[in-house]
PDB file of N, CA and C in Angstrom:
ATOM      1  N   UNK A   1       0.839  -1.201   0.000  1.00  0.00           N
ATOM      2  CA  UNK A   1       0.000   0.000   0.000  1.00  0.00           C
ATOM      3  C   UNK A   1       0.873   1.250   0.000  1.00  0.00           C
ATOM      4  N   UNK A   2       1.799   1.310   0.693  1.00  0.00           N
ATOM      5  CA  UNK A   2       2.626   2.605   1.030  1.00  0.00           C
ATOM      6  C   UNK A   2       3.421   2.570  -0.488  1.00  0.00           C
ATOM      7  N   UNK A   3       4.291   1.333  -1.218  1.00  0.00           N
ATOM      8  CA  UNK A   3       4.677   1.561  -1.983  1.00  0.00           C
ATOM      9  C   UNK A   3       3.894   1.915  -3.367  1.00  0.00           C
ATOM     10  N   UNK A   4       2.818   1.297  -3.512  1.00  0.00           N
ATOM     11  CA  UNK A   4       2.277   1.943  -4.992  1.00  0.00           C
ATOM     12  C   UNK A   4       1.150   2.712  -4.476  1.00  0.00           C
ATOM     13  N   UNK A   5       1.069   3.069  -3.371  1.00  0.00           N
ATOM     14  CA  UNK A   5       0.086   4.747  -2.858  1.00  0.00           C
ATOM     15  C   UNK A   5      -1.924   4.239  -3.332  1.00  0.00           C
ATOM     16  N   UNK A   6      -1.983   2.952  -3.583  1.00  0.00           N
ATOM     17  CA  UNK A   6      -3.348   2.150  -4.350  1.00  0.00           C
ATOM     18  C   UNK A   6      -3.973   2.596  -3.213  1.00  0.00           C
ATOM     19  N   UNK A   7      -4.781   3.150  -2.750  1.00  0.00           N
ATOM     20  CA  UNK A   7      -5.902   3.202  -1.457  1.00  0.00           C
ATOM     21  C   UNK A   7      -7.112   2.307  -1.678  1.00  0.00           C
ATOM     22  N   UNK A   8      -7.336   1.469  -2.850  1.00  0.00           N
ATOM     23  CA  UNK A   8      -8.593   0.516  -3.047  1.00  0.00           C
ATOM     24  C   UNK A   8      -8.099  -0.492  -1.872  1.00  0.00           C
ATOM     25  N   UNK A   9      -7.187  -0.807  -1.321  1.00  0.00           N
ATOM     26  CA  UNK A   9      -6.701  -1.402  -0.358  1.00  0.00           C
ATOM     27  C   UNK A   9      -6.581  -1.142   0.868  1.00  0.00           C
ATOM     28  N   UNK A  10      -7.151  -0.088   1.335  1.00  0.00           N
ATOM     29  CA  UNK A  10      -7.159   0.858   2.503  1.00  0.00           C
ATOM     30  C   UNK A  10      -8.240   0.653   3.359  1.00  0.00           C
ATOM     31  N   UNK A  11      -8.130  -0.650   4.211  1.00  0.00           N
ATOM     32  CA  UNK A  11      -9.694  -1.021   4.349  1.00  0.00           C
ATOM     33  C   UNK A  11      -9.697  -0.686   5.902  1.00  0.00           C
ATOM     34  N   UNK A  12     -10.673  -0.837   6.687  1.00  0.00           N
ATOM     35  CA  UNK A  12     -10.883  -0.370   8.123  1.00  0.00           C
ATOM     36  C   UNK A  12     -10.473  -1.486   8.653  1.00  0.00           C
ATOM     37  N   UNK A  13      -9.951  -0.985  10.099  1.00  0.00           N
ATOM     38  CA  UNK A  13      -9.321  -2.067  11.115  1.00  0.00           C
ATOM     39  C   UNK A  13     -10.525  -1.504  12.325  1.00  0.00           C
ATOM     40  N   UNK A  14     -10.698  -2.975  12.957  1.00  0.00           N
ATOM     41  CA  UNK A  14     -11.941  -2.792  14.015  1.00  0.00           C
ATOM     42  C   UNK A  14     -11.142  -3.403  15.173  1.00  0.00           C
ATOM     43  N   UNK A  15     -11.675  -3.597  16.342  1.00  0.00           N
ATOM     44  CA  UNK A  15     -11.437  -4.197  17.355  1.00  0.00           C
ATOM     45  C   UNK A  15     -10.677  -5.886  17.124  1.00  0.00           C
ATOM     46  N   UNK A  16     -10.032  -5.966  17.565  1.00  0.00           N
ATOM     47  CA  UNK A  16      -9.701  -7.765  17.267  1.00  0.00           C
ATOM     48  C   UNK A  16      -9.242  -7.773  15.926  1.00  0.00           C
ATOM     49  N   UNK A  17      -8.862  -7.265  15.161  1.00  0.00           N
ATOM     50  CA  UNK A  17      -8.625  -7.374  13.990  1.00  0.00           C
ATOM     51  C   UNK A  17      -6.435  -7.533  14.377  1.00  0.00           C
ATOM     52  N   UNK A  18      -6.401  -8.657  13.588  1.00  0.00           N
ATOM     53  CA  UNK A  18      -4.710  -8.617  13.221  1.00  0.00           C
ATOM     54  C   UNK A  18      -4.308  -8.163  12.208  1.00  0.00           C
ATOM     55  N   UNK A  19      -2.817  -7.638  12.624  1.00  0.00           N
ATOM     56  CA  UNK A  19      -2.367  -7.228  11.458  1.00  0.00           C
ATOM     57  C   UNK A  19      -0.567  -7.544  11.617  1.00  0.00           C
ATOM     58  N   UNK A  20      -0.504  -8.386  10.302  1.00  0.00           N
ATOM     59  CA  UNK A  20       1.031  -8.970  10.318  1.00  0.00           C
ATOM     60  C   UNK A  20       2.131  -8.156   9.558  1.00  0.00           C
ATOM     61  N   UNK A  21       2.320  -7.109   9.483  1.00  0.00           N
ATOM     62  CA  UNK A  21       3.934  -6.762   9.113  1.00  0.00           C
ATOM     63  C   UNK A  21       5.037  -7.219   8.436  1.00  0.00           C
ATOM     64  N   UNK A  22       5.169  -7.816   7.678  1.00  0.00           N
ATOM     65  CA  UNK A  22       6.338  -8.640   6.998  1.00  0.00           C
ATOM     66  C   UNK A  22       7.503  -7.823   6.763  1.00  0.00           C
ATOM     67  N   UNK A  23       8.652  -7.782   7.209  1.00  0.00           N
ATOM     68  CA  UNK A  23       9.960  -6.639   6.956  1.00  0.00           C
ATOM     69  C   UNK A  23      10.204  -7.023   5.749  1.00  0.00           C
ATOM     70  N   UNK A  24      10.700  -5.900   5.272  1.00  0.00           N
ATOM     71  CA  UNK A  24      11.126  -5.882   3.640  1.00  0.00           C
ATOM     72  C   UNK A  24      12.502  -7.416   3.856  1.00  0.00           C
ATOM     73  N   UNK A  25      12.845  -7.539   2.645  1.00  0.00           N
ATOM     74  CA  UNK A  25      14.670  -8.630   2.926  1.00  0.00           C
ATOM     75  C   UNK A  25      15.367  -7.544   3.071  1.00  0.00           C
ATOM     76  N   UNK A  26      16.621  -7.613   3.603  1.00  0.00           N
ATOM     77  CA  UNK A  26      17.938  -7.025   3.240  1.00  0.00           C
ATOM     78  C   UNK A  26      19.000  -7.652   2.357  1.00  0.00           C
ATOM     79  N   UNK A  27      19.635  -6.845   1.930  1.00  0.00           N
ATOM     80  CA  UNK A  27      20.774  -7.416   0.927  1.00  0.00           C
ATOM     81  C   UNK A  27      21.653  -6.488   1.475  1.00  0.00           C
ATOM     82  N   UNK A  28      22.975  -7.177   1.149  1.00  0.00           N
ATOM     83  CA  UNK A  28      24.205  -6.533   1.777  1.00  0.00           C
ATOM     84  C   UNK A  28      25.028  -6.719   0.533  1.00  0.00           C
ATOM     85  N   UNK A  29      25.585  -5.598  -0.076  1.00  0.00           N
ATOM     86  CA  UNK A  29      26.389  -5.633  -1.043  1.00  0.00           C
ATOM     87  C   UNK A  29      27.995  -5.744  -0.787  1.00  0.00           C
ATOM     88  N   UNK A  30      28.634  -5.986  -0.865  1.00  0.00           N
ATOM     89  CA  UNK A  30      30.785  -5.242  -0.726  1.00  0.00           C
ATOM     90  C   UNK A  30      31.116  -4.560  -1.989  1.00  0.00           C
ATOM     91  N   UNK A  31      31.335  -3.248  -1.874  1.00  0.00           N
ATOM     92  CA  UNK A  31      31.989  -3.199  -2.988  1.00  0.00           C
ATOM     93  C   UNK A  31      33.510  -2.450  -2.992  1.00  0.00           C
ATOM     94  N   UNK A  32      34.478  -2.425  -3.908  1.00  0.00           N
ATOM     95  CA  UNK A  32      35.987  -2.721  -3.211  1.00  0.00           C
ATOM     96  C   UNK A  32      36.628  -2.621  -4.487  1.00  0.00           C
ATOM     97  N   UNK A  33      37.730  -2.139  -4.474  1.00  0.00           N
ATOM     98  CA  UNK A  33      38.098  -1.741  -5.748  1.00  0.00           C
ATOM     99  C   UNK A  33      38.637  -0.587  -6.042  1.00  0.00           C
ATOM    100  N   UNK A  34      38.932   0.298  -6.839  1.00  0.00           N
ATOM    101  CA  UNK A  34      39.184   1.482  -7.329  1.00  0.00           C
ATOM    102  C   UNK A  34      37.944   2.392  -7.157  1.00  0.00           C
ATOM    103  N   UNK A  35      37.174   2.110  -5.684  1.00  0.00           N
ATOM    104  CA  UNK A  35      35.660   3.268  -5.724  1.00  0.00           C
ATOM    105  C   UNK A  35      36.379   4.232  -4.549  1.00  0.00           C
ATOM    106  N   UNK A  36      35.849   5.518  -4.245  1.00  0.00           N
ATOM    107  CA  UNK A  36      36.322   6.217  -3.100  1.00  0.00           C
ATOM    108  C   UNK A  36      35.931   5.835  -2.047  1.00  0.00           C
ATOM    109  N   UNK A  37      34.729   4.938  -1.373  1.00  0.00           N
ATOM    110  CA  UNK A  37      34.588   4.779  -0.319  1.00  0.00           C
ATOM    111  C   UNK A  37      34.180   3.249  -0.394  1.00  0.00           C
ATOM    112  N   UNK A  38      35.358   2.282  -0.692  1.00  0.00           N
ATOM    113  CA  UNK A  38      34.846   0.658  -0.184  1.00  0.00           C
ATOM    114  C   UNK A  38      34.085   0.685   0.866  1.00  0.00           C
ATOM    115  N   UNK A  39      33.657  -0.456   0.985  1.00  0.00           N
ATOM    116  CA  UNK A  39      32.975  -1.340   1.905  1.00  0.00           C
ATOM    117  C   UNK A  39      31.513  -1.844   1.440  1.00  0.00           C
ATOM    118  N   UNK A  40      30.958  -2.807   3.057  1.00  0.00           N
ATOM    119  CA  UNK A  40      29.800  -2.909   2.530  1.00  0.00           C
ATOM    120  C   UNK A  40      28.884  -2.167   3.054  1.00  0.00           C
ATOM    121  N   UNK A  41      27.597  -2.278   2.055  1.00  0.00           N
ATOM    122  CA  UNK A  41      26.237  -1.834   2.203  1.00  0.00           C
ATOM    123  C   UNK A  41      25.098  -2.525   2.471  1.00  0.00           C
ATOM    124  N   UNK A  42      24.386  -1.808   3.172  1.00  0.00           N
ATOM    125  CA  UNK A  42      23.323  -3.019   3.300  1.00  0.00           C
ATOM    126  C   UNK A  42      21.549  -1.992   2.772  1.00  0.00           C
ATOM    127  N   UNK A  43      21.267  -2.938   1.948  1.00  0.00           N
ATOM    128  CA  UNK A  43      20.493  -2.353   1.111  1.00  0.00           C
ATOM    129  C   UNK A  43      18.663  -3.214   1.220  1.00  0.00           C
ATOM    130  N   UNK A  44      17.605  -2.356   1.109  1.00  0.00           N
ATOM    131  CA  UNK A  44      16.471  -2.881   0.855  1.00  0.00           C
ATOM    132  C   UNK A  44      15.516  -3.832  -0.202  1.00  0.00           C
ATOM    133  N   UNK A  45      16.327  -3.320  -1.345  1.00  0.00           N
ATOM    134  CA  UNK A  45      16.201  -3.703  -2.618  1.00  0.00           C
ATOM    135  C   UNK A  45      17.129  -4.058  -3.230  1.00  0.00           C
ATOM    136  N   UNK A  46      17.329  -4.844  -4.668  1.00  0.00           N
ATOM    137  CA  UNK A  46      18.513  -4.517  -5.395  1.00  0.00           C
ATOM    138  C   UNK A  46      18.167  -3.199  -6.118  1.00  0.00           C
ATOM    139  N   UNK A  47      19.717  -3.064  -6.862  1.00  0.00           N
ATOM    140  CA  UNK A  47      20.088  -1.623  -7.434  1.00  0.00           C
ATOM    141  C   UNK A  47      21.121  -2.214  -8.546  1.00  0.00           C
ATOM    142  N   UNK A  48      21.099  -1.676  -9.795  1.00  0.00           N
ATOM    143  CA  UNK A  48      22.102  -1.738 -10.524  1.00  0.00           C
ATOM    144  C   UNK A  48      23.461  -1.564 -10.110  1.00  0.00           C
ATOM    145  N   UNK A  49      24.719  -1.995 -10.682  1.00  0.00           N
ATOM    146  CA  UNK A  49      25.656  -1.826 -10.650  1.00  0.00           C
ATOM    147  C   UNK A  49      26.513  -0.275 -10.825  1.00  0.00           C
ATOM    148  N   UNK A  50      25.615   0.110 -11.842  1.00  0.00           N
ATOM    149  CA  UNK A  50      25.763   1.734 -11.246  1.00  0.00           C
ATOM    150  C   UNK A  50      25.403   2.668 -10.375  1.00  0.00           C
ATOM    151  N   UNK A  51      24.131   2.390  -9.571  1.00  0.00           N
ATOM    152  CA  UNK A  51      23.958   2.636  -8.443  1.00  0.00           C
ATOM    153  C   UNK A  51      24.877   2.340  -7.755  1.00  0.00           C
ATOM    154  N   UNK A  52      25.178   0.921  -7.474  1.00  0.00           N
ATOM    155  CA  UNK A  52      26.156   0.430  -6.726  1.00  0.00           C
ATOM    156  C   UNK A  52      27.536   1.054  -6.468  1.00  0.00           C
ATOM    157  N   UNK A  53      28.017   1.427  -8.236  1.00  0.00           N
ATOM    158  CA  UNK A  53      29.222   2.362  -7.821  1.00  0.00           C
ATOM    159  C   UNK A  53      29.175   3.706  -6.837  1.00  0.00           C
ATOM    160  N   UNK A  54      28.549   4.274  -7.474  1.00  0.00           N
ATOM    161  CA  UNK A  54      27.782   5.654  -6.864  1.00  0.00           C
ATOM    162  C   UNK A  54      27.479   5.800  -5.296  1.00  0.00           C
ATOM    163  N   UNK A  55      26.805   4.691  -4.791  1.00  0.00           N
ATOM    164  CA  UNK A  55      26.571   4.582  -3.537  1.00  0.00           C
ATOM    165  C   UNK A  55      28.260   4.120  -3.153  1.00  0.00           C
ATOM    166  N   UNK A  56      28.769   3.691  -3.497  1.00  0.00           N
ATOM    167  CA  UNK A  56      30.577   3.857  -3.190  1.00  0.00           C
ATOM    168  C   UNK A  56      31.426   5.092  -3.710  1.00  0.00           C
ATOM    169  N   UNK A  57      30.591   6.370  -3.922  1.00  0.00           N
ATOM    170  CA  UNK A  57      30.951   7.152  -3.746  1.00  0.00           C
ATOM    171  C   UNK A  57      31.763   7.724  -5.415  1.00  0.00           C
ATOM    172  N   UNK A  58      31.616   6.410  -5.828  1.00  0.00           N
ATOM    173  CA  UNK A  58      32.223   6.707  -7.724  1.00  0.00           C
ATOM    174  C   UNK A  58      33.237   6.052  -7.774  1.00  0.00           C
ATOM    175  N   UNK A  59      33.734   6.354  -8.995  1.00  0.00           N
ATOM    176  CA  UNK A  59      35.268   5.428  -8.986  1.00  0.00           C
ATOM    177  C   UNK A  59      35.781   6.369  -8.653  1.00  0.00           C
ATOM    178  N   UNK A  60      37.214   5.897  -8.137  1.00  0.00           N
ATOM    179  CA  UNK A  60      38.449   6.738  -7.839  1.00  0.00           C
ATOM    180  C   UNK A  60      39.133   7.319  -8.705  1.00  0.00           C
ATOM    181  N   UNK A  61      40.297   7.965  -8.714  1.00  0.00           N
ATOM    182  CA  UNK A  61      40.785   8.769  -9.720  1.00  0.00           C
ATOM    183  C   UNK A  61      41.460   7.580 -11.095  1.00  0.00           C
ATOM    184  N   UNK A  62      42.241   7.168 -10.372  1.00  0.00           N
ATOM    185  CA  UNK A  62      43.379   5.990 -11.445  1.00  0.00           C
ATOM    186  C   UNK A  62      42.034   4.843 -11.664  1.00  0.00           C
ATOM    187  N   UNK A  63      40.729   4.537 -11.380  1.00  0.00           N
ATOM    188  CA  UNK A  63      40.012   3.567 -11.562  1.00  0.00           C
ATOM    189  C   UNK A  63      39.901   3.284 -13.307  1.00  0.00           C
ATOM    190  N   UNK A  64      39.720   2.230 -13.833  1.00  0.00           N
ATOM    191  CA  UNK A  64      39.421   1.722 -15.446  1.00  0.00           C
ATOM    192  C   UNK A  64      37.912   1.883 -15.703  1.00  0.00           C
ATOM    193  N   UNK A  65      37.646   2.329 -15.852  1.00  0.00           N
ATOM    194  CA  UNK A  65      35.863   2.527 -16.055  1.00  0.00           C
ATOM    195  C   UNK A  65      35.553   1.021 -16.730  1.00  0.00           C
ATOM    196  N   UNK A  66      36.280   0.968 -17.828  1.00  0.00           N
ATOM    197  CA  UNK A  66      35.948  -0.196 -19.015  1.00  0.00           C
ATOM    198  C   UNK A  66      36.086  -1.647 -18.065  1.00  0.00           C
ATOM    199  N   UNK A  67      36.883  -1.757 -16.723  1.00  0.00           N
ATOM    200  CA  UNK A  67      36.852  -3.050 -16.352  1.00  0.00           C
ATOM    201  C   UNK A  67      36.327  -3.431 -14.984  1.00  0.00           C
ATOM    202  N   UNK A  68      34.907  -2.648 -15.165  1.00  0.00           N
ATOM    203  CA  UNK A  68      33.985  -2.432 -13.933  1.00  0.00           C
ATOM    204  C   UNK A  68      33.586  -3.702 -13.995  1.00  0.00           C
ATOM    205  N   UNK A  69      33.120  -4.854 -13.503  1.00  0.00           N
ATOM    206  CA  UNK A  69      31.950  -5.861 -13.361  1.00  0.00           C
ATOM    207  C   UNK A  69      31.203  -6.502 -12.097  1.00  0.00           C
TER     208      UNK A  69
END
């Protein structure tokens, strides 16, 4: 509900009524290499590999762009 904002799903809670919560997964990435700020991350979703760099802050100066994988 919170993620696609749908309110046809927005139904009333009464007395006695349960309600179960499921936590999102986590994922924990490492990333290490020629980026400015290695390490790992720990993330909600996946994210592309360019995200991925980025959230490491970019490549570093001397980094190879071409032999990212």
């Amino acid at each position: 509900l919170f993620d696609a904002g749908n309110t046809a799903f927005n139904i009333e809670l009464r007395a006695g009524d349960m309600v179960n919560v499921v936590p999102k997964p986590r994922y924990f990435i490492y990333i290490y290499g020629r980026v400015r700020n290695a390490g790992s991350f720990e993330l909600r979703e996946p994210i592309s590999l360019l995200k991925a760099v980025s959230l490491a802050g970019g490549l570093a100066e001397r980094a190879a762009a071409n032999r990212v994988r």
